[in-house]
PDB file of N, CA and C in Angstrom:
ATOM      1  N   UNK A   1     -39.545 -13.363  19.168  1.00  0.00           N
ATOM      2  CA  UNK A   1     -38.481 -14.095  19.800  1.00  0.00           C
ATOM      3  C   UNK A   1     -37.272 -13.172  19.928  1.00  0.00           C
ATOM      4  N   UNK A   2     -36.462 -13.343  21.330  1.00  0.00           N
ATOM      5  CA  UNK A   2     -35.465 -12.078  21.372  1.00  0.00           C
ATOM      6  C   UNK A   2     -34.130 -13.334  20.903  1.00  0.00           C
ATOM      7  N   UNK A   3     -33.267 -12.278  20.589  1.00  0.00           N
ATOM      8  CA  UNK A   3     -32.142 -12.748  20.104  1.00  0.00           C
ATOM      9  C   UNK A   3     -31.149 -14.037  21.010  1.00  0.00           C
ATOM     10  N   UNK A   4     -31.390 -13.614  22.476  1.00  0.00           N
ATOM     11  CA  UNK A   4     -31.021 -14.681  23.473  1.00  0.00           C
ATOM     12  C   UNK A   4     -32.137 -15.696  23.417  1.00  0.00           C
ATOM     13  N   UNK A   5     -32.785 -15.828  22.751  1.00  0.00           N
ATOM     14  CA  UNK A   5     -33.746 -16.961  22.603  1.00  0.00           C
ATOM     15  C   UNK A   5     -33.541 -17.759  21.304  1.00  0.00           C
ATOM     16  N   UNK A   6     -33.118 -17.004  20.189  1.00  0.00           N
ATOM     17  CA  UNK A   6     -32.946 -17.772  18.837  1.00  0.00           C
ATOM     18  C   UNK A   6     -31.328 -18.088  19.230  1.00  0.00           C
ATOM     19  N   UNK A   7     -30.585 -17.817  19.826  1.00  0.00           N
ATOM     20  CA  UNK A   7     -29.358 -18.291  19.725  1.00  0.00           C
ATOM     21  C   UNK A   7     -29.248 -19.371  21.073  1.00  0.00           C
ATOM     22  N   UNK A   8     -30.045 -20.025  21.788  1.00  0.00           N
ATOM     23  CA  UNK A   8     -30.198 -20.792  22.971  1.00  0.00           C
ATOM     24  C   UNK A   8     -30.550 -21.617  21.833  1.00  0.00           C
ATOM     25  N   UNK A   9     -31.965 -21.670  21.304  1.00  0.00           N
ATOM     26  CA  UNK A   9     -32.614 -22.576  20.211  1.00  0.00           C
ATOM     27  C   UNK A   9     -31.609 -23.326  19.305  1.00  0.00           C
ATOM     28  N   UNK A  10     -30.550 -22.057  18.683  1.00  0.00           N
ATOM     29  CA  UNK A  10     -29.967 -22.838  17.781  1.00  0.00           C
ATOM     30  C   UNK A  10     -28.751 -23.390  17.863  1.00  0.00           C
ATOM     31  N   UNK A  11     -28.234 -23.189  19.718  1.00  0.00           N
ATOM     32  CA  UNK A  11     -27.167 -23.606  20.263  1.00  0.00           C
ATOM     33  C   UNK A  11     -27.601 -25.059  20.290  1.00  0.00           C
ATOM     34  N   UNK A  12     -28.663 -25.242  20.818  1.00  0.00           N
ATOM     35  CA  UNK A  12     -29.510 -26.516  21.366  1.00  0.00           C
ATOM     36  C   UNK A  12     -29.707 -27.687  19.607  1.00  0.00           C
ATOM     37  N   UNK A  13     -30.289 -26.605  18.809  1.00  0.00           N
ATOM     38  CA  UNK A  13     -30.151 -27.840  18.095  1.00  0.00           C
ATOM     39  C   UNK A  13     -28.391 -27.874  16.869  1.00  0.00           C
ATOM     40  N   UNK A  14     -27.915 -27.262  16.975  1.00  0.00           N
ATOM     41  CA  UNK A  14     -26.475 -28.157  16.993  1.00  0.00           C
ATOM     42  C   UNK A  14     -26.159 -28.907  17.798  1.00  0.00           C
ATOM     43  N   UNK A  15     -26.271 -28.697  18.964  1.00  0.00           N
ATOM     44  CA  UNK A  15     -26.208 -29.975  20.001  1.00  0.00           C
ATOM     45  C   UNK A  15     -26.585 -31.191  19.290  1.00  0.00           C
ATOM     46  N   UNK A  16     -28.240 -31.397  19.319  1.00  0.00           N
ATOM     47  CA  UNK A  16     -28.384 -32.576  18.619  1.00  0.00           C
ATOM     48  C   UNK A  16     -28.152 -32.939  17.683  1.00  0.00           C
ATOM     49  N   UNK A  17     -27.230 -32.264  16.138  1.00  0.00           N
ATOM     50  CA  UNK A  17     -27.150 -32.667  15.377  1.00  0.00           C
ATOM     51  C   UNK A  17     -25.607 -32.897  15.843  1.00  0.00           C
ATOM     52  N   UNK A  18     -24.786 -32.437  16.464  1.00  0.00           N
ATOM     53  CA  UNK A  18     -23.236 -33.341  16.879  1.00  0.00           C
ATOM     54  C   UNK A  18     -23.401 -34.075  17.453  1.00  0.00           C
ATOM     55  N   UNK A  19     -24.695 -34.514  18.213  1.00  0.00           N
ATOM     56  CA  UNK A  19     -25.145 -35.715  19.063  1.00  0.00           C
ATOM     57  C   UNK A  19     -25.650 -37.202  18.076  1.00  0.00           C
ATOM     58  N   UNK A  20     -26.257 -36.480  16.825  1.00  0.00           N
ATOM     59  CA  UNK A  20     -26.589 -37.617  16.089  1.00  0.00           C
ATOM     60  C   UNK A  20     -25.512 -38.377  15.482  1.00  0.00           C
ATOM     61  N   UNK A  21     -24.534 -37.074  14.632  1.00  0.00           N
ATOM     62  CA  UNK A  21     -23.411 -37.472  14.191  1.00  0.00           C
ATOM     63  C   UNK A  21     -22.641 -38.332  14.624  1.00  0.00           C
ATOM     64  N   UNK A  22     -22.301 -38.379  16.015  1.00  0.00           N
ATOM     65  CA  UNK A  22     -21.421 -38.759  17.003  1.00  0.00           C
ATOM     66  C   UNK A  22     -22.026 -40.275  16.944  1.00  0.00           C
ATOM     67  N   UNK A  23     -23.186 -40.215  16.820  1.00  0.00           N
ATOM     68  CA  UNK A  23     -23.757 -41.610  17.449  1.00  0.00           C
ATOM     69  C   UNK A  23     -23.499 -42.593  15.683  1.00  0.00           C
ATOM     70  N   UNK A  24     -24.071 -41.679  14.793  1.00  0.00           N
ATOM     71  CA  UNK A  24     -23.626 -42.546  13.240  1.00  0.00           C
ATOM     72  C   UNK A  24     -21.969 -42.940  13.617  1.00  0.00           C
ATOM     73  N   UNK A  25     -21.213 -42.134  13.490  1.00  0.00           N
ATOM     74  CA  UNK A  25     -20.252 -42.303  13.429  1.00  0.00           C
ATOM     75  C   UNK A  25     -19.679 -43.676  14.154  1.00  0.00           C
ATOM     76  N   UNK A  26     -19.906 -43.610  16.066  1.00  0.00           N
ATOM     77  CA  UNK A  26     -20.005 -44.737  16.375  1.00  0.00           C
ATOM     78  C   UNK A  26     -20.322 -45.661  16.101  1.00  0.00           C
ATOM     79  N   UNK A  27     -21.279 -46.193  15.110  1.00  0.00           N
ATOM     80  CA  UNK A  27     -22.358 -47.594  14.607  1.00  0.00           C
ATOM     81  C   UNK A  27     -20.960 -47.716  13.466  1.00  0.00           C
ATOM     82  N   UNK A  28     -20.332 -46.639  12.927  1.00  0.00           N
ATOM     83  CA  UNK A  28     -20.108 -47.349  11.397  1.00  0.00           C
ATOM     84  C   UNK A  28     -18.623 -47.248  11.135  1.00  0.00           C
ATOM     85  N   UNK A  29     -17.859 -46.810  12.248  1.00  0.00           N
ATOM     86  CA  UNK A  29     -16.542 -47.052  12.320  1.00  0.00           C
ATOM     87  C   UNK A  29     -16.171 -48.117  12.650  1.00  0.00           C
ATOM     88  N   UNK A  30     -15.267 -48.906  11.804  1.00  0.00           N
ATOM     89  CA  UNK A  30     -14.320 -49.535  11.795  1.00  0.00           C
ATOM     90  C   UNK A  30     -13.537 -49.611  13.074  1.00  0.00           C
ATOM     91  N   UNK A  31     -13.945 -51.434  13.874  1.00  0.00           N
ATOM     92  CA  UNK A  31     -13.304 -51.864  15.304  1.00  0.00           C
ATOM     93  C   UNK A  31     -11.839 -50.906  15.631  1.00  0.00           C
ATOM     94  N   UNK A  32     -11.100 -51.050  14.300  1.00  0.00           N
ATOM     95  CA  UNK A  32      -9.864 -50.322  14.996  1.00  0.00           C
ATOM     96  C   UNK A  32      -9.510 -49.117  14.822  1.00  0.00           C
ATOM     97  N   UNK A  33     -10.811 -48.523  14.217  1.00  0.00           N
ATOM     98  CA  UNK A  33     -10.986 -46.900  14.134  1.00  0.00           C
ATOM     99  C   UNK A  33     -11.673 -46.248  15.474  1.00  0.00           C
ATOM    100  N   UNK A  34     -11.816 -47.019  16.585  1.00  0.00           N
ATOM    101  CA  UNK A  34     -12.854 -46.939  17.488  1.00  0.00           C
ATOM    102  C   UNK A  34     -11.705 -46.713  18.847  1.00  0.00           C
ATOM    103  N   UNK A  35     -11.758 -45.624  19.442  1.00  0.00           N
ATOM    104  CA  UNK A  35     -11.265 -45.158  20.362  1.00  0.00           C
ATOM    105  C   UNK A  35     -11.483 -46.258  21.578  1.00  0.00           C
ATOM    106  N   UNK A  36     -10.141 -46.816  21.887  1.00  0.00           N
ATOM    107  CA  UNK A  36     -10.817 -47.341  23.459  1.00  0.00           C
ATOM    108  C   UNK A  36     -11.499 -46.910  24.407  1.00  0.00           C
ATOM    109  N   UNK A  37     -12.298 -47.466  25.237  1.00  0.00           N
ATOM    110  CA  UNK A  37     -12.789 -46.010  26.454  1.00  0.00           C
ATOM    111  C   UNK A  37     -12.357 -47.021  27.944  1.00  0.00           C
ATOM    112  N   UNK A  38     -11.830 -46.058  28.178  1.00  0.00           N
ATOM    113  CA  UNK A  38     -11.622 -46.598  29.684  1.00  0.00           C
ATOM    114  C   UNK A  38     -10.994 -45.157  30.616  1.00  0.00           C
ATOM    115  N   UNK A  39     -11.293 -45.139  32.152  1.00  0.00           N
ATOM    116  CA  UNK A  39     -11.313 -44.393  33.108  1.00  0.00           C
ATOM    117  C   UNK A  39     -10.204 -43.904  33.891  1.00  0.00           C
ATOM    118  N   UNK A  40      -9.610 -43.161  33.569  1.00  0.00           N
ATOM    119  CA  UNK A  40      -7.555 -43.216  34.165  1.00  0.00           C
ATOM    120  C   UNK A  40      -8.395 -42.997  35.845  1.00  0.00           C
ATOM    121  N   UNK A  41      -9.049 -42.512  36.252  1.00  0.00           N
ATOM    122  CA  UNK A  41      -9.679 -42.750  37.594  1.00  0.00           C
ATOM    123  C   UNK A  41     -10.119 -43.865  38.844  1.00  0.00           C
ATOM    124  N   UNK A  42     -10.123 -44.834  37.659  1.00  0.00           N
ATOM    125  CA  UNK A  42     -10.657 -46.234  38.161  1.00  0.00           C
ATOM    126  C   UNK A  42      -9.375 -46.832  38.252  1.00  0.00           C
ATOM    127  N   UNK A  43      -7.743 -46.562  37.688  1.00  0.00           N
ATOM    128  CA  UNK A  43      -6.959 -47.170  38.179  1.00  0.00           C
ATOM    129  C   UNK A  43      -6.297 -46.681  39.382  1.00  0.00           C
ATOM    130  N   UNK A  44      -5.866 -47.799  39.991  1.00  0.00           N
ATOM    131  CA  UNK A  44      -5.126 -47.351  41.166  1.00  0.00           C
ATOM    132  C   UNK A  44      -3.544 -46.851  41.120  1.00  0.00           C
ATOM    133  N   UNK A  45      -3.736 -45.767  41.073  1.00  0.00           N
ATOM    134  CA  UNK A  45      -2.281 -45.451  40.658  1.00  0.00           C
ATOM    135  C   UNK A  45      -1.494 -45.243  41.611  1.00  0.00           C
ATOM    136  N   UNK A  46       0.065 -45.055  41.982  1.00  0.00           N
ATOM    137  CA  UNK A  46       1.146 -44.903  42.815  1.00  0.00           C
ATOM    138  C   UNK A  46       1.981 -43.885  42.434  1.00  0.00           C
ATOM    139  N   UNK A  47       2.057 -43.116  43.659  1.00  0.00           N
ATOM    140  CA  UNK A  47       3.129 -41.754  43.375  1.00  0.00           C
ATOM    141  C   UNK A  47       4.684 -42.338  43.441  1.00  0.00           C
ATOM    142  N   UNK A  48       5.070 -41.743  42.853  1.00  0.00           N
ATOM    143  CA  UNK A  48       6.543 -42.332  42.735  1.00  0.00           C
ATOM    144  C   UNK A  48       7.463 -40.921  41.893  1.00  0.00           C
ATOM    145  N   UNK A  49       9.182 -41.265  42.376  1.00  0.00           N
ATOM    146  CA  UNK A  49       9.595 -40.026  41.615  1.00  0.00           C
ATOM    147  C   UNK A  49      11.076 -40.675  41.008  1.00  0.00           C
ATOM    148  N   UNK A  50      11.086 -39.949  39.803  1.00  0.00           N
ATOM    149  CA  UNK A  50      12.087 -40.174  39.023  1.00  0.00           C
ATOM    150  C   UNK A  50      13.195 -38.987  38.948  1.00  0.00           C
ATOM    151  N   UNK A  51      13.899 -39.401  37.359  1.00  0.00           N
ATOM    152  CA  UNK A  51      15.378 -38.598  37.491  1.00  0.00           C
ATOM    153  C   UNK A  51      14.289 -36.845  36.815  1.00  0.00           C
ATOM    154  N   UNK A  52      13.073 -36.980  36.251  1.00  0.00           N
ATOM    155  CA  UNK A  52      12.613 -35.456  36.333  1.00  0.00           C
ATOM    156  C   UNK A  52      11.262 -35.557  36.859  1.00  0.00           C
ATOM    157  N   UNK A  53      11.294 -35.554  37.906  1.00  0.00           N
ATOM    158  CA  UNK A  53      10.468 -35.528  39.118  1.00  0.00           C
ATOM    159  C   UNK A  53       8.808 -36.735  39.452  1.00  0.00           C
ATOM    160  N   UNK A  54       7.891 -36.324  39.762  1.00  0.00           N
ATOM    161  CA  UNK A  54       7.147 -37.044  40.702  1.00  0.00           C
ATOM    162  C   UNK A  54       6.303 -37.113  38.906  1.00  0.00           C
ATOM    163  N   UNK A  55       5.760 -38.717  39.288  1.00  0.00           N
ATOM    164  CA  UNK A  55       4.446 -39.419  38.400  1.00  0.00           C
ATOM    165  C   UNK A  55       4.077 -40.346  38.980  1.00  0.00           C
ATOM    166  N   UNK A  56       3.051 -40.853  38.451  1.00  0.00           N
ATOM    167  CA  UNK A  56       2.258 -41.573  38.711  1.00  0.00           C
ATOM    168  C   UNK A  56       2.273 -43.208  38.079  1.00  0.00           C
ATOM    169  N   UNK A  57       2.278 -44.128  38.630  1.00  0.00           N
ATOM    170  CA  UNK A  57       2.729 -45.609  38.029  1.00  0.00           C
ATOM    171  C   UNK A  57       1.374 -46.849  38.537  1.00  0.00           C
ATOM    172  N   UNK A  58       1.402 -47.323  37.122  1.00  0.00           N
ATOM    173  CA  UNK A  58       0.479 -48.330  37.664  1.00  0.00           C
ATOM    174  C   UNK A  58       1.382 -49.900  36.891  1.00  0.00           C
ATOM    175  N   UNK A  59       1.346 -51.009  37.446  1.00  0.00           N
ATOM    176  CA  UNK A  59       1.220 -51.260  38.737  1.00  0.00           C
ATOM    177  C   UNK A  59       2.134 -50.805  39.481  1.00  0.00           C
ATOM    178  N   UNK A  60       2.129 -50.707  41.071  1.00  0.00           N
ATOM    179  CA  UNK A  60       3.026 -50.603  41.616  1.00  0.00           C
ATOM    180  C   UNK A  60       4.089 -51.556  41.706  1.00  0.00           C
ATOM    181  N   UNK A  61       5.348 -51.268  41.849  1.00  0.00           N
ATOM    182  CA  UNK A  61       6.749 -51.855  41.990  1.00  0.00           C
ATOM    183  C   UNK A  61       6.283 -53.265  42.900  1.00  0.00           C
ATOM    184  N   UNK A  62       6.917 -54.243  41.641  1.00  0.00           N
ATOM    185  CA  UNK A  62       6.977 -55.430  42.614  1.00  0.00           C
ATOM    186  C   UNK A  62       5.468 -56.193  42.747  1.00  0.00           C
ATOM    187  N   UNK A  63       4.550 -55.714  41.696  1.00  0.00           N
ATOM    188  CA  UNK A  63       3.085 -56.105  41.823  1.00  0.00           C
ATOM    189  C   UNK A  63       2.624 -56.444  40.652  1.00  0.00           C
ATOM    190  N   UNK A  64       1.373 -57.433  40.729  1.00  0.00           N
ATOM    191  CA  UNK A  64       0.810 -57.694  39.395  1.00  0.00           C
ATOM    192  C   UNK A  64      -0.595 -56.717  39.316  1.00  0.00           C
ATOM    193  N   UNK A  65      -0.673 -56.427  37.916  1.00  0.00           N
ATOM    194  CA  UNK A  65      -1.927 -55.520  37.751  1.00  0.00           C
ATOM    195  C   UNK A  65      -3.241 -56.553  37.989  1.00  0.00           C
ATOM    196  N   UNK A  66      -4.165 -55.488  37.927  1.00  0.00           N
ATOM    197  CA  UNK A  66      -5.497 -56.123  38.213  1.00  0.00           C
ATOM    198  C   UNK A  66      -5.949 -55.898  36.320  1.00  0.00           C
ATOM    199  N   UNK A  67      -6.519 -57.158  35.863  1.00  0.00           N
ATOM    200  CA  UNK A  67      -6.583 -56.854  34.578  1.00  0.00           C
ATOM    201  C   UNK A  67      -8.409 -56.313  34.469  1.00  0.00           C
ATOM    202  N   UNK A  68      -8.278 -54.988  34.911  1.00  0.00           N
ATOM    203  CA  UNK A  68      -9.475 -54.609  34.628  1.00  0.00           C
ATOM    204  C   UNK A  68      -9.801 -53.919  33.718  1.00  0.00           C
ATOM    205  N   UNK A  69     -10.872 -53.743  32.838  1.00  0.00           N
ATOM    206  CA  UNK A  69     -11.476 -53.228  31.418  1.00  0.00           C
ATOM    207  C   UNK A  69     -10.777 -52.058  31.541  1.00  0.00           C
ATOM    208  N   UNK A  70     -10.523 -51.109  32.407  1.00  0.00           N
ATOM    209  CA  UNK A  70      -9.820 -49.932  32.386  1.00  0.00           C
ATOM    210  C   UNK A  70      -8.208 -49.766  31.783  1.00  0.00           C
ATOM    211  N   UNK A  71      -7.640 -50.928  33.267  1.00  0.00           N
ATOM    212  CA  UNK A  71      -5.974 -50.860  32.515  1.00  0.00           C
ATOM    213  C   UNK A  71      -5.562 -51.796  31.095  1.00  0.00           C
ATOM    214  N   UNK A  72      -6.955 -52.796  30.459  1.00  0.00           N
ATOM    215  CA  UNK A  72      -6.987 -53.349  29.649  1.00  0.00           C
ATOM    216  C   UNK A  72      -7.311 -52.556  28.141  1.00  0.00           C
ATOM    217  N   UNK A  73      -8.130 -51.233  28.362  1.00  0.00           N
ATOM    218  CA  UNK A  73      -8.263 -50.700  27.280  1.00  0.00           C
ATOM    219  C   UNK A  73      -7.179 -49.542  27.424  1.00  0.00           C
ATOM    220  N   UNK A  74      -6.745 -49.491  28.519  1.00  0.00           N
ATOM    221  CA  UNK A  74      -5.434 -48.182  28.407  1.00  0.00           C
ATOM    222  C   UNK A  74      -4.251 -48.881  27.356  1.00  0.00           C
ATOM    223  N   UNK A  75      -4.042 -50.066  28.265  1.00  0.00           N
ATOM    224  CA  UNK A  75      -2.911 -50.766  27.334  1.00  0.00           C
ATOM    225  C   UNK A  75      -3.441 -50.820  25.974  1.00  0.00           C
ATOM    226  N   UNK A  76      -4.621 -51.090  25.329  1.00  0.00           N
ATOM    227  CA  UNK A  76      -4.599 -51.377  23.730  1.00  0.00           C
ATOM    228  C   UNK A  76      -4.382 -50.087  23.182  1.00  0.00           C
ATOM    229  N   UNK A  77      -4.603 -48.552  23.729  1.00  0.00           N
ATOM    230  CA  UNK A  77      -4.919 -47.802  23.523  1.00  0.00           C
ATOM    231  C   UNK A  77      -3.729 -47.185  23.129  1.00  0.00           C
ATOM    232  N   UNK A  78      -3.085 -47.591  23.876  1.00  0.00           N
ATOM    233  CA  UNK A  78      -1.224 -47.114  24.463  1.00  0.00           C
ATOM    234  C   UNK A  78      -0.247 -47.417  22.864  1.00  0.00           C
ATOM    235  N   UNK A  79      -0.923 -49.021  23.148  1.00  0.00           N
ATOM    236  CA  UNK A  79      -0.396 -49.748  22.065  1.00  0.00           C
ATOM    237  C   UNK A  79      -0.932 -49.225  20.745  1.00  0.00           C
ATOM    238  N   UNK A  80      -1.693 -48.577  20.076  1.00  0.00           N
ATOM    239  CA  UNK A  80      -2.295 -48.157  19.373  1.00  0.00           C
ATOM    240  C   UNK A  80      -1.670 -46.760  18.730  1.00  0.00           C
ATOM    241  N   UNK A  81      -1.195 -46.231  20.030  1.00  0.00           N
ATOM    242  CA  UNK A  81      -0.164 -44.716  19.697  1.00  0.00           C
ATOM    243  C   UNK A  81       1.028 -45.065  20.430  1.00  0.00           C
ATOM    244  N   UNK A  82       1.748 -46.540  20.090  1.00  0.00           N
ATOM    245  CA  UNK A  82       3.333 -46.431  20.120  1.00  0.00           C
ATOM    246  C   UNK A  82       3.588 -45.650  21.461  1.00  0.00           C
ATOM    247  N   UNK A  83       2.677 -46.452  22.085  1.00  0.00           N
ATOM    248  CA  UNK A  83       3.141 -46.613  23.901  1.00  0.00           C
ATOM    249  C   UNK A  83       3.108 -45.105  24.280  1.00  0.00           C
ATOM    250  N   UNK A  84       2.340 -44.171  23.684  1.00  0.00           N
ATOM    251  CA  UNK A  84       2.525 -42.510  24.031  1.00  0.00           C
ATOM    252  C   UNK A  84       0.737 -42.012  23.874  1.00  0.00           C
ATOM    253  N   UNK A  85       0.468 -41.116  24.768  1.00  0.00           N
ATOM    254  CA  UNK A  85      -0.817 -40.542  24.396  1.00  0.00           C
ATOM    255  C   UNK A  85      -0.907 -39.570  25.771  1.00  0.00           C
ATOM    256  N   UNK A  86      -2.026 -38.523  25.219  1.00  0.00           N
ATOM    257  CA  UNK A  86      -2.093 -37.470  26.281  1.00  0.00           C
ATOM    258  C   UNK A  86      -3.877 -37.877  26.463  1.00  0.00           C
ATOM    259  N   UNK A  87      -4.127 -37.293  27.783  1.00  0.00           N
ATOM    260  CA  UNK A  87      -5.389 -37.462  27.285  1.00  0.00           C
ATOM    261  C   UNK A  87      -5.693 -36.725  28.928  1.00  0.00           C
ATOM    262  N   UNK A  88      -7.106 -36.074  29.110  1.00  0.00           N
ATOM    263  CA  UNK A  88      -7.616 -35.230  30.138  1.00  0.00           C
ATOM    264  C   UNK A  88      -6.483 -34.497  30.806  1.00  0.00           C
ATOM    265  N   UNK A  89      -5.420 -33.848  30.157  1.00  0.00           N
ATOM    266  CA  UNK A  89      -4.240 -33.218  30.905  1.00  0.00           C
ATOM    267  C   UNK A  89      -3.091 -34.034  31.583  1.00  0.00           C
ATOM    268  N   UNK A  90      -3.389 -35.529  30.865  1.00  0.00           N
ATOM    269  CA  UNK A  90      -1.895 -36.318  31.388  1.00  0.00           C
ATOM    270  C   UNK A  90      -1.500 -36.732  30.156  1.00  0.00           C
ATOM    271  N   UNK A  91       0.144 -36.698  30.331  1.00  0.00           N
ATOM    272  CA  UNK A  91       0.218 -38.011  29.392  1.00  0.00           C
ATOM    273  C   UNK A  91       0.675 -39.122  29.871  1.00  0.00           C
ATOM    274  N   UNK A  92       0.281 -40.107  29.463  1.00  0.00           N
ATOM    275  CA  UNK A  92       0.564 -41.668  29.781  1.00  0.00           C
ATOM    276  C   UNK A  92       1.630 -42.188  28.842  1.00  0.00           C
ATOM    277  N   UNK A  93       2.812 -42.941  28.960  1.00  0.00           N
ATOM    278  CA  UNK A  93       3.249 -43.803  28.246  1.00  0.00           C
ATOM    279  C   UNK A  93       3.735 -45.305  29.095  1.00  0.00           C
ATOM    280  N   UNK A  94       3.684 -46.465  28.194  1.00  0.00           N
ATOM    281  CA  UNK A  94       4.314 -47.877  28.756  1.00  0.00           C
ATOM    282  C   UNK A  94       5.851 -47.751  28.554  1.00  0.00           C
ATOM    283  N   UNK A  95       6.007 -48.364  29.926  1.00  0.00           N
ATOM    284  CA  UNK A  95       7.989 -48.580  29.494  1.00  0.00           C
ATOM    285  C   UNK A  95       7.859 -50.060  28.551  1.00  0.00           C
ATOM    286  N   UNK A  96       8.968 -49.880  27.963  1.00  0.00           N
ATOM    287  CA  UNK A  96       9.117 -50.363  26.906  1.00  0.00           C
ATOM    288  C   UNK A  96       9.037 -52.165  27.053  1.00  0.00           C
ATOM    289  N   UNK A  97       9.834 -52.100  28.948  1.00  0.00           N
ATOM    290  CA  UNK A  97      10.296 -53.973  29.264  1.00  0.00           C
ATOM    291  C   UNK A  97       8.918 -53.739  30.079  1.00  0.00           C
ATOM    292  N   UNK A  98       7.872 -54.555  30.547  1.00  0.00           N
ATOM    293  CA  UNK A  98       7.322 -54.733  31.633  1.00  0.00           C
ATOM    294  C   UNK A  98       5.733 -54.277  31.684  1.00  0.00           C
ATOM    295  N   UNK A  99       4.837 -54.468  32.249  1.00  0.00           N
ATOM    296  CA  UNK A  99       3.966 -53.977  32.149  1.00  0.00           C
ATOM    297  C   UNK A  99       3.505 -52.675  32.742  1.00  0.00           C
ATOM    298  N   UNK A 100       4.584 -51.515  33.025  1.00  0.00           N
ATOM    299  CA  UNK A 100       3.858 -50.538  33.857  1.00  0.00           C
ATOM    300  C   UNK A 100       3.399 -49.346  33.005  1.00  0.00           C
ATOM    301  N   UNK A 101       2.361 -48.463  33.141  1.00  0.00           N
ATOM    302  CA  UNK A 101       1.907 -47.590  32.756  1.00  0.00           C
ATOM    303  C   UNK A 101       1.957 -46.494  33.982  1.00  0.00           C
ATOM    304  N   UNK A 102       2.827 -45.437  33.103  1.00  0.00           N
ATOM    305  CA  UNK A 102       3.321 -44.006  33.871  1.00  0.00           C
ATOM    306  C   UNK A 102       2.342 -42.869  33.206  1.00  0.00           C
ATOM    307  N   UNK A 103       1.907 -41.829  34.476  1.00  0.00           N
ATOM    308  CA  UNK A 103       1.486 -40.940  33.947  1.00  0.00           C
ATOM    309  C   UNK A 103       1.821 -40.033  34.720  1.00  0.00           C
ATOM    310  N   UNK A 104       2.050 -38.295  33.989  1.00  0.00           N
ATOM    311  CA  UNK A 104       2.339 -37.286  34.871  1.00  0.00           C
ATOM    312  C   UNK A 104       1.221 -36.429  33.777  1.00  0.00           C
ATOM    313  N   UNK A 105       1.274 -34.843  34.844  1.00  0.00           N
ATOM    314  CA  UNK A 105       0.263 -33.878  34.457  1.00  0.00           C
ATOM    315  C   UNK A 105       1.068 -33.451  32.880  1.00  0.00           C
ATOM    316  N   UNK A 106       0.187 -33.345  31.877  1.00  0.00           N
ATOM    317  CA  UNK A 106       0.921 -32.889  30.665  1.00  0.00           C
ATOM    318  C   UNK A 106       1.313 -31.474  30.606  1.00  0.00           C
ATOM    319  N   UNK A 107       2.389 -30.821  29.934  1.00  0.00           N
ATOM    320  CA  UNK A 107       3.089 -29.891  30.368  1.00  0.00           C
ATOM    321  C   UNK A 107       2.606 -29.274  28.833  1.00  0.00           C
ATOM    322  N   UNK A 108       1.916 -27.761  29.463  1.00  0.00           N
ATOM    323  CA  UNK A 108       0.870 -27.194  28.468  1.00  0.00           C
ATOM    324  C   UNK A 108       1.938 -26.060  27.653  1.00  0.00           C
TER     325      UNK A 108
END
C-alpha cells in the first residue's frame, strides 16, 4: 500500500468516526443544547441601507413575516445568543422593538 493510499484510508475513516460522533451527540443532547437549523437562504430578504451602510432585513418595512420553520428557528436561535450571532459569513442580529431580523456580510 503506497502512502497516498494509507492516508486516503485513514482520512476516510475519521470521517466516519466524526460522522458517528456527530450523530451520538445529536440523539443525547439536551433540547436546549441543540442548535436550531434553519436556512438564511430560504428567507426572503430586503436590501436596505443604514447610518453604516447596505444590509439585509427581513421582514420588509411595513410587512408581516411569513412564519416559516426558517425565520422561526432563526428567531429562537437569535434569542438564544441575546439577539446576536454570526453564522456562514453573516452576522444576524434582532432589533430590540419589533420583529425584524438584519443581516450584513461579517467583517473578517
Amino acid at each position: 500500500m503506497s502512502s497516498i493510499d494509507f492516508l486516503v484510508k485513514l482520512r476516510d475513516a475519521a470521517q466516519m468516526i466524526a460522522d458517528a460522533c456527530n450523530e451520538q451527540l445529536e440523539k443525547t443532547a439536551p433540547p436546549e443544547a441543540q442548535e436550531h437549523r434553519w436556512d438564511p437562504e430560504a428567507i426572503k430578504w430586503e436590501q436596505a441601507e443604514g447610518a453604516k451602510g447596505l444590509f439585509q432585513a427581513y421582514p420588509a418595512r411595513d410587512t408581516k413575516p411569513e412564519q416559516t420553520i426558517d425565520y422561526t428557528n432563526l428567531i429562537a436561535d437569535l434569542n438564544q445568543h441575546q439577539g446576536r450571532l454570526n453564522k456562514n459569513g453573516f452576522f444576524y442580529w434582532k432589533f430590540p422593538i419589533g420583529i425584524t431580523i438584519v443581516r450584513k456580510k461579517a467583517k473578517r
